[in-house]
PDB file of N, CA and C in Angstrom:
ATOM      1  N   UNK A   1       0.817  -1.192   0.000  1.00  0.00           N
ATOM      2  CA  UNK A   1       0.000   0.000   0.000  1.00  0.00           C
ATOM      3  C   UNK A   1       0.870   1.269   0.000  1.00  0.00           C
ATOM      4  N   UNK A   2       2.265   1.147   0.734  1.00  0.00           N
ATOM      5  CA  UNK A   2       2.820   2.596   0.881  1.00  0.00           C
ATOM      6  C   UNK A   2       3.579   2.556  -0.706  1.00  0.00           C
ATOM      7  N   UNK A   3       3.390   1.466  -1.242  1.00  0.00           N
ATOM      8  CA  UNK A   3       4.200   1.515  -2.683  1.00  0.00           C
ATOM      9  C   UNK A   3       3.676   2.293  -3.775  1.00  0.00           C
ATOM     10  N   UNK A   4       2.157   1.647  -3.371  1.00  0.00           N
ATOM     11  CA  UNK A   4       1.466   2.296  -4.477  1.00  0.00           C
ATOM     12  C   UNK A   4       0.797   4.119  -3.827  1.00  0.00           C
ATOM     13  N   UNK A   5       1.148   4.673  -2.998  1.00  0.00           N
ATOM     14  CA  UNK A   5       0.801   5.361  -2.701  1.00  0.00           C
ATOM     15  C   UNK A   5       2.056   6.431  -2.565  1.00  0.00           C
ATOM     16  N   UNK A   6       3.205   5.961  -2.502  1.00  0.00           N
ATOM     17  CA  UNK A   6       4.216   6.605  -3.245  1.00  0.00           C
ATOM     18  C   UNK A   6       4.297   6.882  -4.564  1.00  0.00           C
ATOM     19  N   UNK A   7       4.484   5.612  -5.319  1.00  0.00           N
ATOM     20  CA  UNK A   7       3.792   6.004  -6.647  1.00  0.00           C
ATOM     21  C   UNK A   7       3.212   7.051  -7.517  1.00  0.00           C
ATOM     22  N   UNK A   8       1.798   7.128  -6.572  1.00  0.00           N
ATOM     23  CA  UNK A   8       1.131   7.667  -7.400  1.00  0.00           C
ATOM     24  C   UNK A   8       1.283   9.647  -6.765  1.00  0.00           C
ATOM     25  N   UNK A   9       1.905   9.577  -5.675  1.00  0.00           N
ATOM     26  CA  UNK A   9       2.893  11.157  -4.841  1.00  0.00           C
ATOM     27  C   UNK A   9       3.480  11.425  -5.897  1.00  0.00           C
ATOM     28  N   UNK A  10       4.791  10.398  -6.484  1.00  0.00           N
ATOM     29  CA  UNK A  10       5.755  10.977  -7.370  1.00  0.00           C
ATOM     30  C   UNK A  10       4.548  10.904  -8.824  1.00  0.00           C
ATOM     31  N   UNK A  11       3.997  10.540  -9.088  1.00  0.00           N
ATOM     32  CA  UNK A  11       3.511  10.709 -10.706  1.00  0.00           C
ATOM     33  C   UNK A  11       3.148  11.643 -10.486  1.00  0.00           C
ATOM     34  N   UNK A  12       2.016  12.334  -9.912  1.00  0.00           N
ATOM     35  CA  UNK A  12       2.076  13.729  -9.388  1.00  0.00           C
ATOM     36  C   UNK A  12       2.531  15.100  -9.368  1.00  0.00           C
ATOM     37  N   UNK A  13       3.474  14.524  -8.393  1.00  0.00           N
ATOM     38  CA  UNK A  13       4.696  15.248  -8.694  1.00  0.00           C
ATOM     39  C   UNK A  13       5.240  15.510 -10.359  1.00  0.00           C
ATOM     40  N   UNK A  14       5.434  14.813 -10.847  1.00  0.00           N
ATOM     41  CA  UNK A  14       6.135  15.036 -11.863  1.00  0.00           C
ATOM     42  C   UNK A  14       5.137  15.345 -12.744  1.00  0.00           C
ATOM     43  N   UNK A  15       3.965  15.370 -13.083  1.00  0.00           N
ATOM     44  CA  UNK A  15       2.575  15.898 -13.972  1.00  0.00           C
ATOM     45  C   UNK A  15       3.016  17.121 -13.174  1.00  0.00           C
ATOM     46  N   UNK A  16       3.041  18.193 -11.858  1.00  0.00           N
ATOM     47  CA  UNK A  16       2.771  19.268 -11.373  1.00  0.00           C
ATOM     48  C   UNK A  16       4.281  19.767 -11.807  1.00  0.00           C
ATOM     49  N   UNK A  17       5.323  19.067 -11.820  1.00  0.00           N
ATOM     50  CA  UNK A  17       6.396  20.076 -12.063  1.00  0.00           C
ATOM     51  C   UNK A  17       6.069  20.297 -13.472  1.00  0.00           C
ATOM     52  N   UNK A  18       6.125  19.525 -14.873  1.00  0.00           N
ATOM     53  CA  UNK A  18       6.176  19.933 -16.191  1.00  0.00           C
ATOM     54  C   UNK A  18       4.935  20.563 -16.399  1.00  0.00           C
ATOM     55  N   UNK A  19       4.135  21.040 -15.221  1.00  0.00           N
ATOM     56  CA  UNK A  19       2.655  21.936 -16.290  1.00  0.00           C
ATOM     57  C   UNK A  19       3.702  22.824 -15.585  1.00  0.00           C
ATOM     58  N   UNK A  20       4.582  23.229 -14.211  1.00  0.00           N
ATOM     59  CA  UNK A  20       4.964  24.566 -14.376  1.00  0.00           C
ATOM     60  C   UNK A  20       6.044  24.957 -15.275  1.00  0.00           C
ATOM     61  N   UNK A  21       6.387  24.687 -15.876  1.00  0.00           N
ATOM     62  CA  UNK A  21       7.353  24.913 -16.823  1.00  0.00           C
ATOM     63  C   UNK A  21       6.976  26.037 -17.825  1.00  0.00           C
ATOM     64  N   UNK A  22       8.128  26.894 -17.805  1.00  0.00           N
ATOM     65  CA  UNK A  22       7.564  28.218 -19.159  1.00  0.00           C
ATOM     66  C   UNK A  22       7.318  27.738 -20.603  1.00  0.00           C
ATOM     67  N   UNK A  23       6.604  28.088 -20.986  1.00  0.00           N
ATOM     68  CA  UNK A  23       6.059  27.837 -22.114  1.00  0.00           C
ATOM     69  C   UNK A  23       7.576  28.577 -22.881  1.00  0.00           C
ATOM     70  N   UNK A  24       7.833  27.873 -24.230  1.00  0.00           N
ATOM     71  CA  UNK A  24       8.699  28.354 -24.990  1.00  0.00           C
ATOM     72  C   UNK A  24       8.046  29.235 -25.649  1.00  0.00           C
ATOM     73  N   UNK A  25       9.197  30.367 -25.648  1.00  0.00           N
ATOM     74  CA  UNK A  25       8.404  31.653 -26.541  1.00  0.00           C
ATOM     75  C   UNK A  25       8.668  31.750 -27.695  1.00  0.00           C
ATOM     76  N   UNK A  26       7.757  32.154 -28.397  1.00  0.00           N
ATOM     77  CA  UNK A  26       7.275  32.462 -29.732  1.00  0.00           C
ATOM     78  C   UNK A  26       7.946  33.647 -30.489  1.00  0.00           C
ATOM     79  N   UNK A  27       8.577  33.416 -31.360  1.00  0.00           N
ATOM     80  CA  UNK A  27       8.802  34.350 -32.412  1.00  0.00           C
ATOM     81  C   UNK A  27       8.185  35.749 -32.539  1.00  0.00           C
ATOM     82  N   UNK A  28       8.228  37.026 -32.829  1.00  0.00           N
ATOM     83  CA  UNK A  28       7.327  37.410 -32.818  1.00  0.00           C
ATOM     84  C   UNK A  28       6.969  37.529 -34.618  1.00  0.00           C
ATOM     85  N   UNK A  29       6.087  37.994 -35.124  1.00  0.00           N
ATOM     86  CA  UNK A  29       5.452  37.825 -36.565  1.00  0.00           C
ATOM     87  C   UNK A  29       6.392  38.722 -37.325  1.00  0.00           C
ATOM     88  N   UNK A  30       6.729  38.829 -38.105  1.00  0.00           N
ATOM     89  CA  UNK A  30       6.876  39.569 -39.123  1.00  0.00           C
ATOM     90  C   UNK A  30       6.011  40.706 -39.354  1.00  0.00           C
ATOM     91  N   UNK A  31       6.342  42.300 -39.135  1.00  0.00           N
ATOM     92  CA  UNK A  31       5.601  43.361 -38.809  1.00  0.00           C
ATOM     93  C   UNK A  31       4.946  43.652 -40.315  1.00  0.00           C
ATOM     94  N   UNK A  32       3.862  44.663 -40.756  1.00  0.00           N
ATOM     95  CA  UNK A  32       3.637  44.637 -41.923  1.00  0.00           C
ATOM     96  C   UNK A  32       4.394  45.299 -42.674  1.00  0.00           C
ATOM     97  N   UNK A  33       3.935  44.975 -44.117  1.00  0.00           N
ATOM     98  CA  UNK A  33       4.787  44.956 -45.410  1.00  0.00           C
ATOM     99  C   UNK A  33       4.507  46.613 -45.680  1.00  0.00           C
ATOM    100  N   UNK A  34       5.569  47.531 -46.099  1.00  0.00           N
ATOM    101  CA  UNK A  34       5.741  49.496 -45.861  1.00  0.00           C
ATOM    102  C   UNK A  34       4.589  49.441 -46.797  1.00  0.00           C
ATOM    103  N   UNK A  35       4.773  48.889 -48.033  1.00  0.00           N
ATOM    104  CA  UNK A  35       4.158  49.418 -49.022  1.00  0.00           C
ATOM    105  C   UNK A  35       2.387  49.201 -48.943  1.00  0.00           C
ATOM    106  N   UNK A  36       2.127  48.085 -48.133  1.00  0.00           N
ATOM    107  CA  UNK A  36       0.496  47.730 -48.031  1.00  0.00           C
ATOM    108  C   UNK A  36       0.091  48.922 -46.979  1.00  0.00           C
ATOM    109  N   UNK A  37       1.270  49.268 -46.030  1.00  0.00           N
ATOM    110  CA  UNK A  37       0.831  50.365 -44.838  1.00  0.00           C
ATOM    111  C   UNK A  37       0.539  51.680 -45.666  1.00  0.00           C
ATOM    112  N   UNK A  38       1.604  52.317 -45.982  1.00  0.00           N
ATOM    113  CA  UNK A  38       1.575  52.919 -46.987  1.00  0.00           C
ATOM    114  C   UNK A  38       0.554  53.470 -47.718  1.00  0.00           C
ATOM    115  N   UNK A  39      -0.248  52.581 -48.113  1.00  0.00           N
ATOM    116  CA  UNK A  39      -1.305  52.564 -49.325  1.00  0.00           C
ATOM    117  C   UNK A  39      -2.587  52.531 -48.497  1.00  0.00           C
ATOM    118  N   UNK A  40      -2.580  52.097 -47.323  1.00  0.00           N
ATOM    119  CA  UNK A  40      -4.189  52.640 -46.572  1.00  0.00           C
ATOM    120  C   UNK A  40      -4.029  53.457 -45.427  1.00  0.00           C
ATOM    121  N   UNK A  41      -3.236  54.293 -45.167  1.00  0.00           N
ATOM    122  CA  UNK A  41      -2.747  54.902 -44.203  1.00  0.00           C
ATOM    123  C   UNK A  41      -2.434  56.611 -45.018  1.00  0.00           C
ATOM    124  N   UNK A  42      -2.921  57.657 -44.851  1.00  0.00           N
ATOM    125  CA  UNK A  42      -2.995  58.763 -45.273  1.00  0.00           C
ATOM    126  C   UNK A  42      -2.352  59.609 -44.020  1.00  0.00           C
ATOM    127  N   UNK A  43      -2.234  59.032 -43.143  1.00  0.00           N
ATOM    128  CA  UNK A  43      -1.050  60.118 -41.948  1.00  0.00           C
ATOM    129  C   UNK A  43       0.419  59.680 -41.923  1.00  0.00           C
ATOM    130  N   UNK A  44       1.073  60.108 -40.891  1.00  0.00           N
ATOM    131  CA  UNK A  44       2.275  59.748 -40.764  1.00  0.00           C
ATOM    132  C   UNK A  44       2.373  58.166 -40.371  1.00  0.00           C
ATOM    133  N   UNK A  45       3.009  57.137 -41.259  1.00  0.00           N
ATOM    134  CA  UNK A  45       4.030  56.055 -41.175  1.00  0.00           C
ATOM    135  C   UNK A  45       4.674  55.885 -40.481  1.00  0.00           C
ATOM    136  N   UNK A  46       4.714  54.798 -39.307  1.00  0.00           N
ATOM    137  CA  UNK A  46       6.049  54.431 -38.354  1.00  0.00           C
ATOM    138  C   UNK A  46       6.455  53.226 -38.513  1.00  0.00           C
ATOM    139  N   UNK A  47       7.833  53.573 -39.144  1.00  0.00           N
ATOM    140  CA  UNK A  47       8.868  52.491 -39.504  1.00  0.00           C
ATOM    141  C   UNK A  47       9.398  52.085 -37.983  1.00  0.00           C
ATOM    142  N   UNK A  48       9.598  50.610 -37.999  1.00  0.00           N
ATOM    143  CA  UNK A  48      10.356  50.174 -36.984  1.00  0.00           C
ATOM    144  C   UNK A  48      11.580  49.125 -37.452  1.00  0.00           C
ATOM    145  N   UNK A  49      12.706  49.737 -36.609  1.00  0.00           N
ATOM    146  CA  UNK A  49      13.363  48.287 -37.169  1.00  0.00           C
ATOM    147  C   UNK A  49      14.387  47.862 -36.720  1.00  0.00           C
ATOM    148  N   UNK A  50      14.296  46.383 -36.375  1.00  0.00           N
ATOM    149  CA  UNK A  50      14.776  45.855 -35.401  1.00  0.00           C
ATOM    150  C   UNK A  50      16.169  44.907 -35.871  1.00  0.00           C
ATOM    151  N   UNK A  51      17.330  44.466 -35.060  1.00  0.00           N
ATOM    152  CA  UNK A  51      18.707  43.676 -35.507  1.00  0.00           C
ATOM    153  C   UNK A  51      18.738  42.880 -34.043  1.00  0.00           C
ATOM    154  N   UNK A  52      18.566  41.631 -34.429  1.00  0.00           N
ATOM    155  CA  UNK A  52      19.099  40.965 -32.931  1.00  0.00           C
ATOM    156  C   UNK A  52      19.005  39.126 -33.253  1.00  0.00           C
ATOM    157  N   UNK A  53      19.668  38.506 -32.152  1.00  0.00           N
ATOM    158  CA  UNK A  53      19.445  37.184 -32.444  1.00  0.00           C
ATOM    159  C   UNK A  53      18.987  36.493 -31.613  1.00  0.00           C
ATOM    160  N   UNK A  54      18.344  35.308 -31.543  1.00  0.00           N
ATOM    161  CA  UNK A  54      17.645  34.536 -30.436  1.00  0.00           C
ATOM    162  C   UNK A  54      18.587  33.475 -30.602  1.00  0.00           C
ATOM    163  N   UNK A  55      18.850  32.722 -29.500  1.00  0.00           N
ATOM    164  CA  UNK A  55      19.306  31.065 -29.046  1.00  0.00           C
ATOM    165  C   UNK A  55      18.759  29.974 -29.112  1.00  0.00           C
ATOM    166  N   UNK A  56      18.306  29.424 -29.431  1.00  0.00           N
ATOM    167  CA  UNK A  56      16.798  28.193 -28.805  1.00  0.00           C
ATOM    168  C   UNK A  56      17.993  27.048 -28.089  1.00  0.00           C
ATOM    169  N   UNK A  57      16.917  26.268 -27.722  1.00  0.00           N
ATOM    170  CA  UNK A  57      17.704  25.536 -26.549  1.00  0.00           C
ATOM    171  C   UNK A  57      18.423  24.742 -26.661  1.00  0.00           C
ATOM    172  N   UNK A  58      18.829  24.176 -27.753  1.00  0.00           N
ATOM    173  CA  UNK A  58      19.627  23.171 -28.350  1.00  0.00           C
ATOM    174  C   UNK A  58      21.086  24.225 -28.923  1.00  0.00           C
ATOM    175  N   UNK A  59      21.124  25.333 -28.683  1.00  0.00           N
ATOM    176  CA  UNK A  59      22.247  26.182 -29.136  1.00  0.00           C
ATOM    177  C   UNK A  59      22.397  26.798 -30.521  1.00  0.00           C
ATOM    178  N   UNK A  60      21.525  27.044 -31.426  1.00  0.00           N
ATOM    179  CA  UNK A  60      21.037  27.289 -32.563  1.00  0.00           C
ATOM    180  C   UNK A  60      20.828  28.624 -32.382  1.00  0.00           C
ATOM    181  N   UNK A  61      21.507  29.432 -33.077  1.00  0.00           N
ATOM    182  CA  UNK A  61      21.369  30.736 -33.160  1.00  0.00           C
ATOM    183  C   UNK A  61      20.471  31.615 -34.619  1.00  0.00           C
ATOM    184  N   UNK A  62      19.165  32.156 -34.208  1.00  0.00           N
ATOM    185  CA  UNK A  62      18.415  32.340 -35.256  1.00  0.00           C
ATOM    186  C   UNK A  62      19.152  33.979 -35.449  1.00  0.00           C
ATOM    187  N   UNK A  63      19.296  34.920 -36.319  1.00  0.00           N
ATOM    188  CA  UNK A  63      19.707  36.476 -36.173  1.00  0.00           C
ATOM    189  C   UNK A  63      18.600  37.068 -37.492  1.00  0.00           C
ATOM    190  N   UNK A  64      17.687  38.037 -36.950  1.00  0.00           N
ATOM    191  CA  UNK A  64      16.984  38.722 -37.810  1.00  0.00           C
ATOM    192  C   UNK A  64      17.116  40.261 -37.914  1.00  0.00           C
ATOM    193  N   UNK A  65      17.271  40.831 -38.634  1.00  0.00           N
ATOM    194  CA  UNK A  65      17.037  42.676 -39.630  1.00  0.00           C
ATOM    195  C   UNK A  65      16.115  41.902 -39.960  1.00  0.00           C
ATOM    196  N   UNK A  66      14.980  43.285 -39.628  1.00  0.00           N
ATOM    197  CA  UNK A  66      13.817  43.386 -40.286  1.00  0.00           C
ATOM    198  C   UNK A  66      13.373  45.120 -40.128  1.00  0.00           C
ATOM    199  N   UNK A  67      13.021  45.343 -41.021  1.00  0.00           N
ATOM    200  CA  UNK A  67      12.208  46.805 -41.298  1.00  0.00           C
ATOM    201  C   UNK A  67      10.689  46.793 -41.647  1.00  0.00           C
ATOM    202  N   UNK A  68       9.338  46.924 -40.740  1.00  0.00           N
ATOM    203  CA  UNK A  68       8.351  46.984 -40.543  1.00  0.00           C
ATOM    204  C   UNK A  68       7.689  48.486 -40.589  1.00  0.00           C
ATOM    205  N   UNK A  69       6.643  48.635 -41.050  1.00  0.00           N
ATOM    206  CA  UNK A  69       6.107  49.984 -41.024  1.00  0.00           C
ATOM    207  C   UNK A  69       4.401  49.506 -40.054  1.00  0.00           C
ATOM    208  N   UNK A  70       4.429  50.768 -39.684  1.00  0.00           N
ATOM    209  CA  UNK A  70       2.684  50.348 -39.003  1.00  0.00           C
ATOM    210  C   UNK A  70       1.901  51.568 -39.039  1.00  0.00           C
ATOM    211  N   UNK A  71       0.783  51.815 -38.814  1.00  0.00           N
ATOM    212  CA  UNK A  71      -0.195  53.512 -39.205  1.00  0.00           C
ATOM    213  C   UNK A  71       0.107  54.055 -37.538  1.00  0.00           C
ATOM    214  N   UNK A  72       0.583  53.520 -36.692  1.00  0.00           N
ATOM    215  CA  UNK A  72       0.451  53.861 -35.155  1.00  0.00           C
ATOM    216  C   UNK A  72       1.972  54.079 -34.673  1.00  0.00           C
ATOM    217  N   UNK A  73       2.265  54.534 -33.772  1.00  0.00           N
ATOM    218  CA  UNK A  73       3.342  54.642 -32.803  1.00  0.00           C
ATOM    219  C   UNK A  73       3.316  53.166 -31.665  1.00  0.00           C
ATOM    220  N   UNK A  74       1.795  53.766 -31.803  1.00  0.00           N
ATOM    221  CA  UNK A  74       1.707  52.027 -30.305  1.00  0.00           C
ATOM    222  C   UNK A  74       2.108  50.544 -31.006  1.00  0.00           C
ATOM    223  N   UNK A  75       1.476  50.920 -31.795  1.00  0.00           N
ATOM    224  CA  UNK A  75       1.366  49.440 -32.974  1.00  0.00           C
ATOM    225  C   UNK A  75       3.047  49.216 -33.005  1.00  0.00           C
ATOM    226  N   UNK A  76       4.186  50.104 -33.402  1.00  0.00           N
ATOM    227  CA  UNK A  76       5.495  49.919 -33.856  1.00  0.00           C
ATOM    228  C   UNK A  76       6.115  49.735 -32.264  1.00  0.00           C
ATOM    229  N   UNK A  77       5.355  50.317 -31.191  1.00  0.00           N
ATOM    230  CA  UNK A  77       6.489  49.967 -29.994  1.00  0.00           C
ATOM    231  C   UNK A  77       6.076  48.916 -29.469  1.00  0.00           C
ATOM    232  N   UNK A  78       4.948  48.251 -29.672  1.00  0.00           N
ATOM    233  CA  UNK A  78       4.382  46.886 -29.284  1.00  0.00           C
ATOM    234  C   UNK A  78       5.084  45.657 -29.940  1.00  0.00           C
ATOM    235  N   UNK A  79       5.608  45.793 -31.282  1.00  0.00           N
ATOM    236  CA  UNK A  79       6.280  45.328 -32.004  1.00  0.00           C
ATOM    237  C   UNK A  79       7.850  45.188 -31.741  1.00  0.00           C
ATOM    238  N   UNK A  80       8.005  45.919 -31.538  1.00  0.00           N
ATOM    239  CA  UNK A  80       9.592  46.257 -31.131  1.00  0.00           C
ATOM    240  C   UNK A  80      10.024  45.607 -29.536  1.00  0.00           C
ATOM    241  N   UNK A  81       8.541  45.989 -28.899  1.00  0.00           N
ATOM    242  CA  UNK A  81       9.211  45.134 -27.314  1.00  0.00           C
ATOM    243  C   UNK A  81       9.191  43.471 -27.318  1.00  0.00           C
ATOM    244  N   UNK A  82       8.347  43.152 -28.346  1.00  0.00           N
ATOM    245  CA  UNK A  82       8.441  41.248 -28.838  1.00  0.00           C
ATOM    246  C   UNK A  82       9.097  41.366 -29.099  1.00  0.00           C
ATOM    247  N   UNK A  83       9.574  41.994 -29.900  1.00  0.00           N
ATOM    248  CA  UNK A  83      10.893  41.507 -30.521  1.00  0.00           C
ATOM    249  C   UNK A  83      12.390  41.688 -29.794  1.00  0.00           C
ATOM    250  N   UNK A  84      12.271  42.669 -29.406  1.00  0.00           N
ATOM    251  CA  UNK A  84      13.112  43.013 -28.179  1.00  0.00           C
ATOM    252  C   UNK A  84      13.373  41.877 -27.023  1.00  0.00           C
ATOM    253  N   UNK A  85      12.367  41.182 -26.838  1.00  0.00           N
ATOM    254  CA  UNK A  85      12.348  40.388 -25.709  1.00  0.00           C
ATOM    255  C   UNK A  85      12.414  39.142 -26.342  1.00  0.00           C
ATOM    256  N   UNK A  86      12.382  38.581 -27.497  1.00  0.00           N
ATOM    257  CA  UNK A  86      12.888  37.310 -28.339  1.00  0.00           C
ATOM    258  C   UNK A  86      13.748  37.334 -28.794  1.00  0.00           C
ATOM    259  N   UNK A  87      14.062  38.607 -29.501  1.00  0.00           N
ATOM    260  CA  UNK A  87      15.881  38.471 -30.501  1.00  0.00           C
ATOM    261  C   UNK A  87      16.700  39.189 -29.200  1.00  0.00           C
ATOM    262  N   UNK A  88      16.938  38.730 -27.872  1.00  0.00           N
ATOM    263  CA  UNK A  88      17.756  39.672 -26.945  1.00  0.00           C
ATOM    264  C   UNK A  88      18.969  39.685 -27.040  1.00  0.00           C
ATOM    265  N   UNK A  89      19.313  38.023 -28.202  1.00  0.00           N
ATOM    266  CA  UNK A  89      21.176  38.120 -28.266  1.00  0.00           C
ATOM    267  C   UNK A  89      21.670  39.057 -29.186  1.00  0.00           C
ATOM    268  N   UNK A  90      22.335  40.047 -28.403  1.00  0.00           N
ATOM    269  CA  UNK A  90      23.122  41.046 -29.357  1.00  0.00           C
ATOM    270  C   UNK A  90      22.648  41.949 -30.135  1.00  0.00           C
ATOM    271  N   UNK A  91      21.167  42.214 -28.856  1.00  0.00           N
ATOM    272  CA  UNK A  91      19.865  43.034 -29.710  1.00  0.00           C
ATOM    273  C   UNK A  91      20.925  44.418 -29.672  1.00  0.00           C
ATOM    274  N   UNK A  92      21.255  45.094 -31.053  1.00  0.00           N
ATOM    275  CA  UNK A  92      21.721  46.562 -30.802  1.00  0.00           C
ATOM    276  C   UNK A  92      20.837  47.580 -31.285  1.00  0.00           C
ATOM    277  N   UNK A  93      20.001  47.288 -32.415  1.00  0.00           N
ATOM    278  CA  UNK A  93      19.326  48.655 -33.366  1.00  0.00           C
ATOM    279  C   UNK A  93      17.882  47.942 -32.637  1.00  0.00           C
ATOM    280  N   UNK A  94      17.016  48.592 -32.289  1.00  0.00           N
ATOM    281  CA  UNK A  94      15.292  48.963 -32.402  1.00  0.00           C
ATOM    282  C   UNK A  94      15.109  50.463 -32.094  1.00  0.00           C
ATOM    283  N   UNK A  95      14.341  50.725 -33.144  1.00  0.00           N
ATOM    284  CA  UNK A  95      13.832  51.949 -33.507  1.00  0.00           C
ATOM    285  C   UNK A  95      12.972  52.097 -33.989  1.00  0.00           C
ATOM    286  N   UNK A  96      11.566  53.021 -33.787  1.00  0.00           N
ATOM    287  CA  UNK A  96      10.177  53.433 -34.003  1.00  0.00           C
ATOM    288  C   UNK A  96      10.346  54.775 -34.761  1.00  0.00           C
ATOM    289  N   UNK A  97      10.572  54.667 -35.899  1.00  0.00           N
ATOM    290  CA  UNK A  97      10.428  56.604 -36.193  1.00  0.00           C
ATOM    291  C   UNK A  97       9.596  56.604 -37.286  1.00  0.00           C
ATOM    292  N   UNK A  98       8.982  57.900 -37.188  1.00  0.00           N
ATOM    293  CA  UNK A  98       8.240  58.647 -38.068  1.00  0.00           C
ATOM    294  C   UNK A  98       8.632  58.456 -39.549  1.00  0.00           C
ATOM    295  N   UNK A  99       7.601  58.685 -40.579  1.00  0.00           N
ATOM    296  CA  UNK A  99       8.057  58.668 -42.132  1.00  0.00           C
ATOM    297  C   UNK A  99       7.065  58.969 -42.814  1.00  0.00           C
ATOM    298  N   UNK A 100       6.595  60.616 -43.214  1.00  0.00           N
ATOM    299  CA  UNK A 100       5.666  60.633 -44.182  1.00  0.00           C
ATOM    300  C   UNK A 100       6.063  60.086 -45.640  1.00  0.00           C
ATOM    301  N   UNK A 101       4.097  59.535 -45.760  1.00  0.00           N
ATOM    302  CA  UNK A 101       4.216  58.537 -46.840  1.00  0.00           C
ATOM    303  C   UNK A 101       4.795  59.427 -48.301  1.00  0.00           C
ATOM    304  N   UNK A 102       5.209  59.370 -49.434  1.00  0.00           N
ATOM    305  CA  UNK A 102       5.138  60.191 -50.812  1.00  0.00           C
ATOM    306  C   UNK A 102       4.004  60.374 -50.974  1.00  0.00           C
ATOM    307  N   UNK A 103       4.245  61.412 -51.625  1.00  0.00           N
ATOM    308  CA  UNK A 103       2.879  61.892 -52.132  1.00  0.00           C
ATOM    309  C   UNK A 103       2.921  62.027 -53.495  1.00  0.00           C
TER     310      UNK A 103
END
């Protein structure tokens, strides 16, 4: 009885440690494309753009430049802190700036 009642302590146990475990984080998306922003957006354009690399756990180093435009300020710094907080190896450039569209 104390066998099976150990047992079933440690299975337990070990179901309660791996649900606490952090979820692996997610990439963040690919911000939108200048020229689609661009084209439905009649105010000022905010380019963002980000240089950095992520690790994953096996030691694999992913490194992304990317240049994103968005119709908002919030929209480009919401963007920039995912990304900020996923590409953190050797994050040096993120930047949100202004860019009226051509006219």
């Amino acid at each position: 009885m104390t066998t099976l009642r150990s047992l079933t302590f440690g299975a337990a146990f070990v179901v309660a440690a791996l649900a606490a475990q952090p979820a692996v984080a997610q990439a963040p998306p690919f911000g939108p494309d200048c020229r689609q922003v661009m084209a439905r957006t009649h105010g000022t354009v905010w380019v963002g753009t980000i240089r950095g690399q992520h690790e994953d756990m096996w030691g694999s180093v992913e490194t992304r430049f990317q240049r994103s435009c968005f119709s908002s300020r919030a929209a480009c710094e919401k963007w920039l802190y995912d990304a900020r907080t996923y590409y953190s190896l050797n994050f040096d450039n993120d930047l949100c700036r202004p860019m009226q569209p051509r006219r």
